[in-house]
N, C-alpha and C. Protein backbone atom coordinates (compact mmCIF):
# COMPACT_ATOMS: atom_id res chain seq x y z
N UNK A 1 -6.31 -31.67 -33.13
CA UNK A 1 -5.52 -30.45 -33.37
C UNK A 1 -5.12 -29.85 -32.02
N UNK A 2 -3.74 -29.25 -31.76
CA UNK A 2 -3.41 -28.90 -30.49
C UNK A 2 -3.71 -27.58 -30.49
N UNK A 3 -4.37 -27.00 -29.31
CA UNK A 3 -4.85 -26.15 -28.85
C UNK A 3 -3.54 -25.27 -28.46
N UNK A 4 -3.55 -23.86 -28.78
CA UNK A 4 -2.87 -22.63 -28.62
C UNK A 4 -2.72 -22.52 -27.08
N UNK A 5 -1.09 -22.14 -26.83
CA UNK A 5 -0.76 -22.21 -25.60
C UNK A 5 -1.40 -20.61 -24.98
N UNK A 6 -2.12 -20.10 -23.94
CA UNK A 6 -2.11 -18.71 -23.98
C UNK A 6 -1.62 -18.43 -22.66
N UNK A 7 -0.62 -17.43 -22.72
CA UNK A 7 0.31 -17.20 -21.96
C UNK A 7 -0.80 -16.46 -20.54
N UNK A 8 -0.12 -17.08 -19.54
CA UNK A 8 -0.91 -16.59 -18.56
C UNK A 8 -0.83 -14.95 -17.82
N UNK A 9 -1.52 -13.95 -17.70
CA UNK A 9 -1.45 -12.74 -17.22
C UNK A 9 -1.17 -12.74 -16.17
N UNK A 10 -0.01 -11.98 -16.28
CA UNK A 10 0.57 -11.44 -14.63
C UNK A 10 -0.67 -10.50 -14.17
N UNK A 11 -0.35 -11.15 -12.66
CA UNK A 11 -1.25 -9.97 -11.59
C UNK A 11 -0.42 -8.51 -11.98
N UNK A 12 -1.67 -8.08 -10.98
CA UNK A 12 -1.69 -6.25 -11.29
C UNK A 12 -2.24 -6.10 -10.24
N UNK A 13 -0.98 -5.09 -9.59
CA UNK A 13 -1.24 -4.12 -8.35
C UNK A 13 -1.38 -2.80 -8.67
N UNK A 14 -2.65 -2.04 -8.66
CA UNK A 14 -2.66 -0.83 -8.20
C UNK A 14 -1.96 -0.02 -6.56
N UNK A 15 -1.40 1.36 -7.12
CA UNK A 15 -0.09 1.28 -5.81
C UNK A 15 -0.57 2.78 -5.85
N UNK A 16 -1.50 2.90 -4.91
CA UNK A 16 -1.23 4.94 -4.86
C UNK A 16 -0.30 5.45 -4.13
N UNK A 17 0.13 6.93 -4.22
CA UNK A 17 0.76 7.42 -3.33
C UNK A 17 0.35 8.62 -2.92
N UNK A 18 -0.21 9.25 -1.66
CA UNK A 18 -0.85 10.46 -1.80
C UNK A 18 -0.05 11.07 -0.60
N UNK A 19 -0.32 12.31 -0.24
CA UNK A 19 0.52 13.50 0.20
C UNK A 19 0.87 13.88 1.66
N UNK A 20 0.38 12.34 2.46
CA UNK A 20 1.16 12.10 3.23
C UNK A 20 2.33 11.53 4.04
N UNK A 21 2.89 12.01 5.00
CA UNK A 21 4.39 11.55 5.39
C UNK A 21 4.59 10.31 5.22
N UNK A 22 5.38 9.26 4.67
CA UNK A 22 5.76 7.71 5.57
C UNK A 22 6.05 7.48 3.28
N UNK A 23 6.18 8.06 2.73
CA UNK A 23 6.49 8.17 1.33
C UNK A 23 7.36 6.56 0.99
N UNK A 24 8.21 6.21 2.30
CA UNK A 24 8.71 5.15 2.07
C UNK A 24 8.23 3.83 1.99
N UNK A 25 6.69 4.14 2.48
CA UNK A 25 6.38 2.64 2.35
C UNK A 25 5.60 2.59 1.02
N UNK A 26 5.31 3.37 0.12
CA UNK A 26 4.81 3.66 -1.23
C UNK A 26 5.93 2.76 -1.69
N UNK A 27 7.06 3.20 -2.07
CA UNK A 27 8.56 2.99 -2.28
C UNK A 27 8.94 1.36 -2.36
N UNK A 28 8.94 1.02 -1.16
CA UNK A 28 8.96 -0.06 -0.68
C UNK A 28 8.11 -1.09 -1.37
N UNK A 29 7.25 -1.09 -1.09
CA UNK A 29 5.88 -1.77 -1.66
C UNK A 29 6.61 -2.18 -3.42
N UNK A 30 6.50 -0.58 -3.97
CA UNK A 30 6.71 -0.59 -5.26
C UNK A 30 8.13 -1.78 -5.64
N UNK A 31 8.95 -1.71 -4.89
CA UNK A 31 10.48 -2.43 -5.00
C UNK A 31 10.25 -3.79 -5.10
N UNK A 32 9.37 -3.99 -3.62
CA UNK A 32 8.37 -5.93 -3.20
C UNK A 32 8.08 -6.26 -4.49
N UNK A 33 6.71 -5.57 -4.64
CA UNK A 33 6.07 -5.89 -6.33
C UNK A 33 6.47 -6.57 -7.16
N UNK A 34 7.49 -5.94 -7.41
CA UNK A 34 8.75 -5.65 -8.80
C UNK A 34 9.13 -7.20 -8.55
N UNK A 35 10.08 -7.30 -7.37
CA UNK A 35 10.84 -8.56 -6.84
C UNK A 35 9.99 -9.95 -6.56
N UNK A 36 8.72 -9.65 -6.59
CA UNK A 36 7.66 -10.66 -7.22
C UNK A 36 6.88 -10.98 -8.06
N UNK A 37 7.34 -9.79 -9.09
CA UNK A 37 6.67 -10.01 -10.51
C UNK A 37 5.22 -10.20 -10.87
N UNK A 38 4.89 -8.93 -9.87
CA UNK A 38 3.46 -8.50 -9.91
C UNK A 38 3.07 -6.97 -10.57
N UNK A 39 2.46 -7.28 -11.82
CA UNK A 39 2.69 -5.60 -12.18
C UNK A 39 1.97 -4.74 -11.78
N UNK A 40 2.69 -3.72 -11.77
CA UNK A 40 2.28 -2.43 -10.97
C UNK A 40 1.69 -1.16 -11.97
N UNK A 41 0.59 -0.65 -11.57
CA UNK A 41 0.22 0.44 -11.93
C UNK A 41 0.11 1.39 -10.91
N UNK A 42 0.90 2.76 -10.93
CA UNK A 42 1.15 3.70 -9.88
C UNK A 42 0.21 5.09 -10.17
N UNK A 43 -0.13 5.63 -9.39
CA UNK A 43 -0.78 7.32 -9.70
C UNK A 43 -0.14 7.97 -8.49
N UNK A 44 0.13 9.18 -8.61
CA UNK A 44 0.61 9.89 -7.29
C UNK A 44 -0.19 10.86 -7.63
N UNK A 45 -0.78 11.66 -6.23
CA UNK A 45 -1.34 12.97 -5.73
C UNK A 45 -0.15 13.74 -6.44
N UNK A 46 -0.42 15.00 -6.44
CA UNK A 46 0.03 15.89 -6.17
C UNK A 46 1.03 16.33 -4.97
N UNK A 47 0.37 16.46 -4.15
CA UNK A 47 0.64 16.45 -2.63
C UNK A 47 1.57 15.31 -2.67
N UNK A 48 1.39 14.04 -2.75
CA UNK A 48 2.13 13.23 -2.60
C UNK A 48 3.61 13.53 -3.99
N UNK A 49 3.94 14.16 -4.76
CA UNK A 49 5.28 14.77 -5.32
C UNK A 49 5.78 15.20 -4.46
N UNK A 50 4.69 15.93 -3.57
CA UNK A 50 5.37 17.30 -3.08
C UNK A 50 6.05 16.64 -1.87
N UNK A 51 5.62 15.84 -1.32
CA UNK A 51 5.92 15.05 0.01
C UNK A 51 7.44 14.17 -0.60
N UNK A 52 7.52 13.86 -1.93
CA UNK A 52 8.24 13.11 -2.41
C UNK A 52 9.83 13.61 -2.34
N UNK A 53 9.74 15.42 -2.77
CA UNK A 53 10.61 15.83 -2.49
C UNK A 53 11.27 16.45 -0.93
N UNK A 54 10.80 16.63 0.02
CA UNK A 54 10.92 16.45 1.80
C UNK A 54 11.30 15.55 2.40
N UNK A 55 11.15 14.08 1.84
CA UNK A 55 11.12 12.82 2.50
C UNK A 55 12.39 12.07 1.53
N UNK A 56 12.64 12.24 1.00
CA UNK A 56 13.78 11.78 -0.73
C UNK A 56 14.54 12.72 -1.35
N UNK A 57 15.32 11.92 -1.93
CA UNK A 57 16.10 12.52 -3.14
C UNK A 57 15.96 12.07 -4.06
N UNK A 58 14.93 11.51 -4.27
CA UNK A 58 14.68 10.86 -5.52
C UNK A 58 13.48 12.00 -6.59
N UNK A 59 13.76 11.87 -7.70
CA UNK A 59 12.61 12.43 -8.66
C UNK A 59 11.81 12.33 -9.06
N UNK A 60 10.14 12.65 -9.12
CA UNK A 60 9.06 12.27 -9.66
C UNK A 60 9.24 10.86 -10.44
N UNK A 61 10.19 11.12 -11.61
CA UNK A 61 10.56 10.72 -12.86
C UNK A 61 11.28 8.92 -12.13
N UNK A 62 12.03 9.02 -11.34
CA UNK A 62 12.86 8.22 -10.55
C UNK A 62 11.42 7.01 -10.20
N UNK A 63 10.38 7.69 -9.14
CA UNK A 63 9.63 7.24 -8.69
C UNK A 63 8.80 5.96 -10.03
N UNK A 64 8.34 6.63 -10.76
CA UNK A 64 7.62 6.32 -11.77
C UNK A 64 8.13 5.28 -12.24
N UNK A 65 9.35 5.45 -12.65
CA UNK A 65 10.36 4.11 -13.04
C UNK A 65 10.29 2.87 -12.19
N UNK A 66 9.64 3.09 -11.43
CA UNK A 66 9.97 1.98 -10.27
C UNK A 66 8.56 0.79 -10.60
N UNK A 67 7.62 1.85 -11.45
CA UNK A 67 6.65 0.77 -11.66
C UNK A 67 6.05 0.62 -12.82
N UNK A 68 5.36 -0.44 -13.21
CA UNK A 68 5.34 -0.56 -14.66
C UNK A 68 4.82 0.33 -15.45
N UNK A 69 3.75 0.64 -15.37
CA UNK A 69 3.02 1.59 -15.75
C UNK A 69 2.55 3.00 -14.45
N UNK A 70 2.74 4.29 -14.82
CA UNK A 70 1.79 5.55 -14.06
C UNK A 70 1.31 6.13 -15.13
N UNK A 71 0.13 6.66 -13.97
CA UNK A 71 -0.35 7.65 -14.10
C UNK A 71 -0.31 9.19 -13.71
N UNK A 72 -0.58 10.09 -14.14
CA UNK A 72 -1.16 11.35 -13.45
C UNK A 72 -2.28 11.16 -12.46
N UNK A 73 -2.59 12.14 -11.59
CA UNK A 73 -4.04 11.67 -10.67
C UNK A 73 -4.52 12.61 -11.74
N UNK A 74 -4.74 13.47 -12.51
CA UNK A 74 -5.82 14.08 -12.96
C UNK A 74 -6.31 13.36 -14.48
N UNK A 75 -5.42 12.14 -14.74
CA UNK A 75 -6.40 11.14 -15.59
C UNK A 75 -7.30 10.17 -15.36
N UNK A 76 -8.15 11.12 -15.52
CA UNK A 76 -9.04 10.18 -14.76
C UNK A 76 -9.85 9.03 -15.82
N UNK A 77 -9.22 8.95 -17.25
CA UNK A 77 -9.44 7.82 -18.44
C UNK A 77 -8.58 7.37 -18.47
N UNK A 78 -7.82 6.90 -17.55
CA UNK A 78 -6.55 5.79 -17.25
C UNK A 78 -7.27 4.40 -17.38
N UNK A 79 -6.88 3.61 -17.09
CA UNK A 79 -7.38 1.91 -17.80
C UNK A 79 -7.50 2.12 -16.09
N UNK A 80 -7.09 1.84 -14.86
CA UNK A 80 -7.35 1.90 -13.36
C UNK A 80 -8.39 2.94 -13.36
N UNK A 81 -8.76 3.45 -13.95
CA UNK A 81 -10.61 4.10 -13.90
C UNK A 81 -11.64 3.79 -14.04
N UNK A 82 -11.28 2.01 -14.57
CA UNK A 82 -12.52 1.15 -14.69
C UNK A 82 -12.34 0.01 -14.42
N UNK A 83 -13.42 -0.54 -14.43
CA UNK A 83 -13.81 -1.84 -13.30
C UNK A 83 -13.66 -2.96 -13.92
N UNK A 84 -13.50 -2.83 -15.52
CA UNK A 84 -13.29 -3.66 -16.52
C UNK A 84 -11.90 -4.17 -16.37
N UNK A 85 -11.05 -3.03 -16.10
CA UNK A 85 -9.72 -3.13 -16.23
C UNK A 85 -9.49 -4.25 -14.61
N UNK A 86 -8.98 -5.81 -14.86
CA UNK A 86 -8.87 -6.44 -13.68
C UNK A 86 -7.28 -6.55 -12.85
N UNK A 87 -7.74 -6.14 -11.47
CA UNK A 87 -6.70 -6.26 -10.73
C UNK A 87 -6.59 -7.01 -9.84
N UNK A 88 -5.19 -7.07 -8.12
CA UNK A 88 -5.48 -7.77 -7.45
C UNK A 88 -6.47 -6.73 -6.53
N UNK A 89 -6.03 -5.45 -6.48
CA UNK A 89 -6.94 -4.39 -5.75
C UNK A 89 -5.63 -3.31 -5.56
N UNK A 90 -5.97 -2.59 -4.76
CA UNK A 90 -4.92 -1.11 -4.67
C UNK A 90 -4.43 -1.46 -2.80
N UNK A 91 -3.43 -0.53 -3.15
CA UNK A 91 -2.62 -0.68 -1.86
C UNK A 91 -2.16 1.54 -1.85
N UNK A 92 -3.00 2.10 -0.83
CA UNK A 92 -2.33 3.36 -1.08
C UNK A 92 -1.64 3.63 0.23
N UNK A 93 -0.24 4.01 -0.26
CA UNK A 93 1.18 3.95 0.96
C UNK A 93 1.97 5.14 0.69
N UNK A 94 1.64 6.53 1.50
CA UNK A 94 0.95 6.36 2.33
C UNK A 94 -0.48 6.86 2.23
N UNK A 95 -1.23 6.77 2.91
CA UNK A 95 -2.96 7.45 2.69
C UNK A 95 -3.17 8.71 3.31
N UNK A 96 -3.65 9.84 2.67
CA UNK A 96 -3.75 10.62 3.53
C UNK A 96 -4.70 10.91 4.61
N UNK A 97 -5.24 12.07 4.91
CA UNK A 97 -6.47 12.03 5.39
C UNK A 97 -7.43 12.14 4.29
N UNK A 98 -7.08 13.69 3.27
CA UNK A 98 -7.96 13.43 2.22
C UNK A 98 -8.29 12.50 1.42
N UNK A 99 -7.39 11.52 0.95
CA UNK A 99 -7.32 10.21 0.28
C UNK A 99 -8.60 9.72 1.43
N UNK A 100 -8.25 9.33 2.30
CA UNK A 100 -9.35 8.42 3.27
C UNK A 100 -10.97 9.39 2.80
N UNK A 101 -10.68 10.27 3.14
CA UNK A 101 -11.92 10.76 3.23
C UNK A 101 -12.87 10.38 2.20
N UNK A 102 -11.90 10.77 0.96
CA UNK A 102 -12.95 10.74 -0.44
C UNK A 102 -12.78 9.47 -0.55
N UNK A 103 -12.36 8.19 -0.20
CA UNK A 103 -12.37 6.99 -0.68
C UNK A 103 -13.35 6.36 0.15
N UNK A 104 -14.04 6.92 1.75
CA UNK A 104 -14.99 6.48 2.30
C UNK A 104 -16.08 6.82 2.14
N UNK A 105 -16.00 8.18 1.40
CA UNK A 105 -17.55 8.65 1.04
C UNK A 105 -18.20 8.59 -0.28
N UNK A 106 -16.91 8.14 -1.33
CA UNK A 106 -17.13 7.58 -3.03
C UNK A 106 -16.80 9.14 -3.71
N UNK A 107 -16.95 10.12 -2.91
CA UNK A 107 -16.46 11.49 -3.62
C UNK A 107 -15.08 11.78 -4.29
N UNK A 108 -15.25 10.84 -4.76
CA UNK A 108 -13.44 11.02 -5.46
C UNK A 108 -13.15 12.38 -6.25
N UNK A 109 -12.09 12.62 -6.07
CA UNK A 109 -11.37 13.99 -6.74
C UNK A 109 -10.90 13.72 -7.37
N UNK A 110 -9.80 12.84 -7.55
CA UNK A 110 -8.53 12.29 -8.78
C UNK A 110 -8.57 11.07 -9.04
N UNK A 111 -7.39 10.49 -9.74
CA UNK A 111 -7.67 9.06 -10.52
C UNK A 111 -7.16 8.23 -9.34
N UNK A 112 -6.10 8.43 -8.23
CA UNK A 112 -6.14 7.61 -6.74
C UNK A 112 -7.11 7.57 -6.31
N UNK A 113 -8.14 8.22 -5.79
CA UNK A 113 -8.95 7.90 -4.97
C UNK A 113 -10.45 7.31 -5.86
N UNK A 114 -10.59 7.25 -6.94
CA UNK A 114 -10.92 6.49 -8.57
C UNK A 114 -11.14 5.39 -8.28
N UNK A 115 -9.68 5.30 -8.53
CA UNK A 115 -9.04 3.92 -8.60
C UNK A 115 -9.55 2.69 -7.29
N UNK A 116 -9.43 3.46 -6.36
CA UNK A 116 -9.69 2.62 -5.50
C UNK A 116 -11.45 2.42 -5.35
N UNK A 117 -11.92 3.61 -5.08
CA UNK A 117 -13.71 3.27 -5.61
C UNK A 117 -14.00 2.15 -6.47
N UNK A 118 -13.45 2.43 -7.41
CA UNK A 118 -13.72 1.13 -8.85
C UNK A 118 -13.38 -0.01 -7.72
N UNK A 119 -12.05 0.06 -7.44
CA UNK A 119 -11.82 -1.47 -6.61
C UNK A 119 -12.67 -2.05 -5.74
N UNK A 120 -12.99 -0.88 -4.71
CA UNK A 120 -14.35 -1.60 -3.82
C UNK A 120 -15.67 -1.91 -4.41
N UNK A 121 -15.77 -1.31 -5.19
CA UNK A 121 -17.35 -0.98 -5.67
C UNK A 121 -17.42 -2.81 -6.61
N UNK A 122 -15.58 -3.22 -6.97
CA UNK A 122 -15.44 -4.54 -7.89
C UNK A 122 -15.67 -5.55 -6.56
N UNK A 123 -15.93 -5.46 -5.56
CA UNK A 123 -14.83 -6.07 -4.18
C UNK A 123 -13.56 -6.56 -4.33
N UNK A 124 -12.61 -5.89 -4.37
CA UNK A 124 -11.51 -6.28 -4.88
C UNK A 124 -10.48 -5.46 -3.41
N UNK A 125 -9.87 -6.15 -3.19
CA UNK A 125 -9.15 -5.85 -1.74
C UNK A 125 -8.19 -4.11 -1.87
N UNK A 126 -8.80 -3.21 -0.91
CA UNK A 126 -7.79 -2.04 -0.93
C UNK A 126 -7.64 -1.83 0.68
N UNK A 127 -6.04 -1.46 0.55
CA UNK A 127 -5.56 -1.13 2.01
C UNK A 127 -4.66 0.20 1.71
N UNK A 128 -5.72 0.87 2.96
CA UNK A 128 -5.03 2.26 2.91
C UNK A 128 -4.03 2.57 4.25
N UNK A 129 -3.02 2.88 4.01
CA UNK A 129 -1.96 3.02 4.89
C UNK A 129 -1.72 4.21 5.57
N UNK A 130 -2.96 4.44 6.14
CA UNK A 130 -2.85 5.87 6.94
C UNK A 130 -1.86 6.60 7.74
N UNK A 131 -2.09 7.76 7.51
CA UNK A 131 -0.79 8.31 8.55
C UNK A 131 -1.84 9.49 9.04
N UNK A 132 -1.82 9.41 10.12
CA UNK A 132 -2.69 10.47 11.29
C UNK A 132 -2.44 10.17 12.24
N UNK A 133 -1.90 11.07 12.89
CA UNK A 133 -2.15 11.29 14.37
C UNK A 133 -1.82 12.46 15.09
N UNK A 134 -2.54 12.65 16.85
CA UNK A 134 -3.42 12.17 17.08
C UNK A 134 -4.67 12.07 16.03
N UNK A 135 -5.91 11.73 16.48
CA UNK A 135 -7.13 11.93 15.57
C UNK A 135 -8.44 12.67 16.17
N UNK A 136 -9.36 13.15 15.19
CA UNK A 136 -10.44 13.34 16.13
C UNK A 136 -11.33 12.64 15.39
N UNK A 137 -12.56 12.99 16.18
CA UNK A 137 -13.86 12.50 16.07
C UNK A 137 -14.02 11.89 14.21
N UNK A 138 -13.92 13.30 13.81
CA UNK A 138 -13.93 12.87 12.00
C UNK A 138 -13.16 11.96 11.35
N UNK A 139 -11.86 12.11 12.22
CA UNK A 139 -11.06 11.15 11.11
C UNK A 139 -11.58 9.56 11.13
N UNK A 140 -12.02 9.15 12.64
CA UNK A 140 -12.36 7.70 13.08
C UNK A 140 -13.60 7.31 12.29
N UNK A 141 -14.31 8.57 12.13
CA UNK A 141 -15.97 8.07 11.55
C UNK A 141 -15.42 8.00 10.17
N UNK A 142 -14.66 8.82 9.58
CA UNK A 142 -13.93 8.18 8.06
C UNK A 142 -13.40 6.97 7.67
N UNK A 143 -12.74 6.45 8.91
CA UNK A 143 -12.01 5.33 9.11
C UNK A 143 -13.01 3.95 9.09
N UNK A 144 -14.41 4.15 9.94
CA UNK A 144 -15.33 3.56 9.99
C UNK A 144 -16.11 3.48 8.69
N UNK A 145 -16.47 4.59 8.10
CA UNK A 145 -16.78 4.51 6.99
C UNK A 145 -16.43 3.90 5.61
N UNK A 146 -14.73 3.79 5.98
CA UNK A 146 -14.33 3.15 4.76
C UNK A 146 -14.31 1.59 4.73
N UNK A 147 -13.95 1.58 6.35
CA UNK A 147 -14.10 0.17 6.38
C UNK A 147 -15.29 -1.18 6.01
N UNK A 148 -16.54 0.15 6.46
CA UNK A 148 -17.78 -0.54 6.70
C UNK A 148 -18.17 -0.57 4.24
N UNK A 149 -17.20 0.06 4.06
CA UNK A 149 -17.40 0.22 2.07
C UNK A 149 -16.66 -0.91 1.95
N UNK A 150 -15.68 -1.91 2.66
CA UNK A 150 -15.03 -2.87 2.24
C UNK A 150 -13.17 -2.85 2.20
N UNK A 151 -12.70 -1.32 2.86
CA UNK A 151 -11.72 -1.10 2.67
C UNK A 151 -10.89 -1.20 4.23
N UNK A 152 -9.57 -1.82 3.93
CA UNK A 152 -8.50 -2.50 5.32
C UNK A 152 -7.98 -0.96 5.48
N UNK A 153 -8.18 -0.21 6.84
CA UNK A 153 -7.38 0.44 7.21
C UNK A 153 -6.04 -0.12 7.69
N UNK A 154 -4.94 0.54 6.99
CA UNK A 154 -4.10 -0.10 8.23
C UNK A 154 -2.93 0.43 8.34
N UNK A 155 -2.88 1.34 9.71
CA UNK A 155 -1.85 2.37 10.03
C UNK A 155 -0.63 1.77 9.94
N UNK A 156 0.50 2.27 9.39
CA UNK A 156 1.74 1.63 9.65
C UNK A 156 2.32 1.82 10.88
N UNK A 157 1.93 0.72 11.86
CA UNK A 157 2.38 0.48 13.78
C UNK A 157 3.28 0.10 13.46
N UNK A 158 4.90 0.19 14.29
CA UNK A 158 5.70 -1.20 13.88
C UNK A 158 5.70 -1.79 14.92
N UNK A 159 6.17 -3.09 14.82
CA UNK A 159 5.99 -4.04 15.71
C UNK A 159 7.64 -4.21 16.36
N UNK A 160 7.89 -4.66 17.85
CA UNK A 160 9.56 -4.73 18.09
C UNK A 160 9.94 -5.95 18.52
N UNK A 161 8.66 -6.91 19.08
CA UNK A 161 8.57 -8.23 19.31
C UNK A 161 10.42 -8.71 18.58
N UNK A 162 10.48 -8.09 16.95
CA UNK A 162 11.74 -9.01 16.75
C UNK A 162 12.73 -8.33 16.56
N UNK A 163 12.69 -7.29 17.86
CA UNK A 163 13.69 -6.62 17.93
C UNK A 163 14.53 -5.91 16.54
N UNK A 164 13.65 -4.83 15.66
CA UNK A 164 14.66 -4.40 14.93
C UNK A 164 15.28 -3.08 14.86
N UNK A 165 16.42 -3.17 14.77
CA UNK A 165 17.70 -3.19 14.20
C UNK A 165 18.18 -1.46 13.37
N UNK A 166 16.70 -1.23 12.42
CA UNK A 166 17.45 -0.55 11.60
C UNK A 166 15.84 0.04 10.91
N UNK A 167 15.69 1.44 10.20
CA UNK A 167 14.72 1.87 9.78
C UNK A 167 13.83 0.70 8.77
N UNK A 168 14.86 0.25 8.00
CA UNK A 168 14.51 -0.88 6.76
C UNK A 168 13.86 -1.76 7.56
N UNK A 169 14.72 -1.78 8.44
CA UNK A 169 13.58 -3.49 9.59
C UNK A 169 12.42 -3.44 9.70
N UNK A 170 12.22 -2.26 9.64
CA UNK A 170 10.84 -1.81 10.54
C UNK A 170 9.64 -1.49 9.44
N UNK A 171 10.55 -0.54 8.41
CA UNK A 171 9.47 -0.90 7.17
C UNK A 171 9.12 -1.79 6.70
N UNK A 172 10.29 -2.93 6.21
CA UNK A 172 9.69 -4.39 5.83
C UNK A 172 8.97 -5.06 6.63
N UNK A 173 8.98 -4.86 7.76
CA UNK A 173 7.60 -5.77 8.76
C UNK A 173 6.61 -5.40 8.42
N UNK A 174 6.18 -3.89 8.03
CA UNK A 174 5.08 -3.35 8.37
C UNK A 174 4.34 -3.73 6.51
N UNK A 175 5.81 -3.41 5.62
CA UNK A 175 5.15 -4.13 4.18
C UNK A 175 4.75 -5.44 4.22
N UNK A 176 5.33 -6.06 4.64
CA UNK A 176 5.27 -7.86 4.70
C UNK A 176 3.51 -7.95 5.21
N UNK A 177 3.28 -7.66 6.16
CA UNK A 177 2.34 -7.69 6.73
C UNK A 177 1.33 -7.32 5.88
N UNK A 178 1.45 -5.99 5.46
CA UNK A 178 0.79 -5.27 4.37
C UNK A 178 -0.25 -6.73 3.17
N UNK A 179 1.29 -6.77 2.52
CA UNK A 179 1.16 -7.57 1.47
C UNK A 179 0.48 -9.26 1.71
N UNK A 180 0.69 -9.38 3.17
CA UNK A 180 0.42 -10.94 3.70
C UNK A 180 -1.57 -10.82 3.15
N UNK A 181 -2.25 -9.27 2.83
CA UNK A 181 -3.55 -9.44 2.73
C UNK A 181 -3.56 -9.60 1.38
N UNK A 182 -2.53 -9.63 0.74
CA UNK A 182 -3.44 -10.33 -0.52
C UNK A 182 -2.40 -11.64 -0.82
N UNK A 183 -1.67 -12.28 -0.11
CA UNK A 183 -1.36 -13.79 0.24
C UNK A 183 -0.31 -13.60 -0.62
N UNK A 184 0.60 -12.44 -0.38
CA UNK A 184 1.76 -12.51 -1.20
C UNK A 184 2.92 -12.85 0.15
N UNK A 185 4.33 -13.39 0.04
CA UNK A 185 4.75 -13.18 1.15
C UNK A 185 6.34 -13.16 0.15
N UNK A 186 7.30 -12.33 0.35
CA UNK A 186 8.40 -11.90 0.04
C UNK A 186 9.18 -11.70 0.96
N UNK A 187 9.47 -12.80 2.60
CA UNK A 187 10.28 -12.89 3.13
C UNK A 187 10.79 -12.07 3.99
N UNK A 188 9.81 -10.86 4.11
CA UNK A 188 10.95 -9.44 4.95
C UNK A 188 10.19 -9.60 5.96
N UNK A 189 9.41 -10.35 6.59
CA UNK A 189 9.68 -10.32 8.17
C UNK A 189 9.73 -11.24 8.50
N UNK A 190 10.27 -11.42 10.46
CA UNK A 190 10.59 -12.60 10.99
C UNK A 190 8.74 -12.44 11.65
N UNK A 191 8.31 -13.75 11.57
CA UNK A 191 6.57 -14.24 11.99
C UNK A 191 7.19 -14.29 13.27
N UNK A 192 5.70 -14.22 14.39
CA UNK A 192 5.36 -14.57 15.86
C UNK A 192 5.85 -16.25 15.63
N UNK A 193 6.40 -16.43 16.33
CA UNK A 193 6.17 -18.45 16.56
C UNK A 193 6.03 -18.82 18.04
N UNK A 194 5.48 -17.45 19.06
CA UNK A 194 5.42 -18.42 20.24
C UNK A 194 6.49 -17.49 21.39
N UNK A 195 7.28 -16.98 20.82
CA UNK A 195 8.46 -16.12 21.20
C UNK A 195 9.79 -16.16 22.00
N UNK A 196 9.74 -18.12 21.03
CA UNK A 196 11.29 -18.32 20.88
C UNK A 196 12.23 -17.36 20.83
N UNK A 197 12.40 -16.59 19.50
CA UNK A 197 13.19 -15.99 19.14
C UNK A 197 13.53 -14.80 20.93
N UNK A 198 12.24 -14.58 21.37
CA UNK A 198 12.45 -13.64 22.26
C UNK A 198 13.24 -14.09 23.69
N UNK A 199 12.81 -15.49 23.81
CA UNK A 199 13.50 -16.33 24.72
C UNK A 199 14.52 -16.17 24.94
N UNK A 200 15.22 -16.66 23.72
CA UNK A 200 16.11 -17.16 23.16
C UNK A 200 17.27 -16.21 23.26
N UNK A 201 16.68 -15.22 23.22
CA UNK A 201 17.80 -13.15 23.46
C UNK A 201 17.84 -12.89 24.64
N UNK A 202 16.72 -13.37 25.61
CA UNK A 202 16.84 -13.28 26.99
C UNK A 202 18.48 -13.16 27.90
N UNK A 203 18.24 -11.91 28.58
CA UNK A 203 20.02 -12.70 28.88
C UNK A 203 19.32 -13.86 30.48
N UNK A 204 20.52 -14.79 30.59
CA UNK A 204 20.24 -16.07 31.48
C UNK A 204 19.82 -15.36 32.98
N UNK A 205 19.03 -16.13 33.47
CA UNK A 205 18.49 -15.74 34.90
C UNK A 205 17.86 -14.48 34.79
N UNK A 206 17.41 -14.12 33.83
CA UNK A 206 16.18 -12.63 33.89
C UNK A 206 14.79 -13.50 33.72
N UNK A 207 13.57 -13.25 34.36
CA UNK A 207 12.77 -14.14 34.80
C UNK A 207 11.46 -13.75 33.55
């Protein structure tokens, strides 16, 4: 007797967005996802609406659309509130300080910083996309702290090695990269190879 075909489950990205500046690489991320047919479950801060409208013209409502399923942060009986519920892990773009904080010390406040607890606590990969600077003393021992719980800090630096061009350039390097930690790759940056490419732009006889 032939055995029932069972359709295989798409991955699932958890995608926070909390209430600090750089709103576009939340955005971004969310667009990648989509264009690789990885589903997305979104929660936004508060703070992070509020940031939504300063940084965009886009609408709460706009945002939400962009991914398969959201949440509110104050549901905190969302299916991303438990450990049962399986993902690839969370990606929060951008992170705040408070986001960092409560996600290094397990003190969570809302269903973002939840969400991601459940994820580490599953070991399940989360990268928080900080935006701070300068820093002091506290923010680094937060930074340390989260890391040493299992979680990738990772500030959005951009890189110019390939010379870009244009705001989009610079975000897609910094997503690409992003996303290269959980072995997704969607083409938006040019890789190191040695620094041909940089050679190669050289104008002739500059040493």
């Amino acid at each position: 007797m032939q055995q029932p075909v069972i359709p295989a489950r798409r991955r699932r990205m958890i995608v926070g967005i909390s209430g600090a500046t750089g709103i576009i690489y939340g955005l971004r991320i969310l667009e990648v996802l989509r264009s690789l047919d990885i589903e997305t479950h979104l929660v936004m801060s508060k703070p992070g609406e509020r940031t939504l409208v300063y940084e965009t013209d886009l609408k709460v409502r706009d945002v939400r659309a962009m991914a398969d399923f959201s949440y509110g942060d104050a549901d905190i009986g969302a299916a991303i509130a438990s450990g049962s519920f399986r993902t690839m892990g969370m990606i929060v773009a951008p992170c705040s300080v408070r986001s960092l904080s409560a996600i290094a010390t397990g003190n969570t406040d809302g269903l973002l910083t939840r969400a991601a607890d459940v994820c580490l606590k599953e070991r399940r990969r989360v990268v928080l996309m900080f935006r701070e600077t300068p820093l002091h003393a506290g923010h680094i021992r937060s930074m340390a702290q989260a890391t040493e719980n299992g979680a990738i800090v990772f500030p959005p630096v951009p890189a110019f090695y390939d010379r870009p061009t244009s705001l989009d350039e610079i975000v897609n390097h910094t997503v690409g990269r992003v996303l290269d930690l959980y072995d997704l790759d969607a083409g938006l940056l040019d890789r190191w190879n040695g620094g041909s490419k940089a050679a190669a732009a050289r104008p002739r006889g500059d040493a």
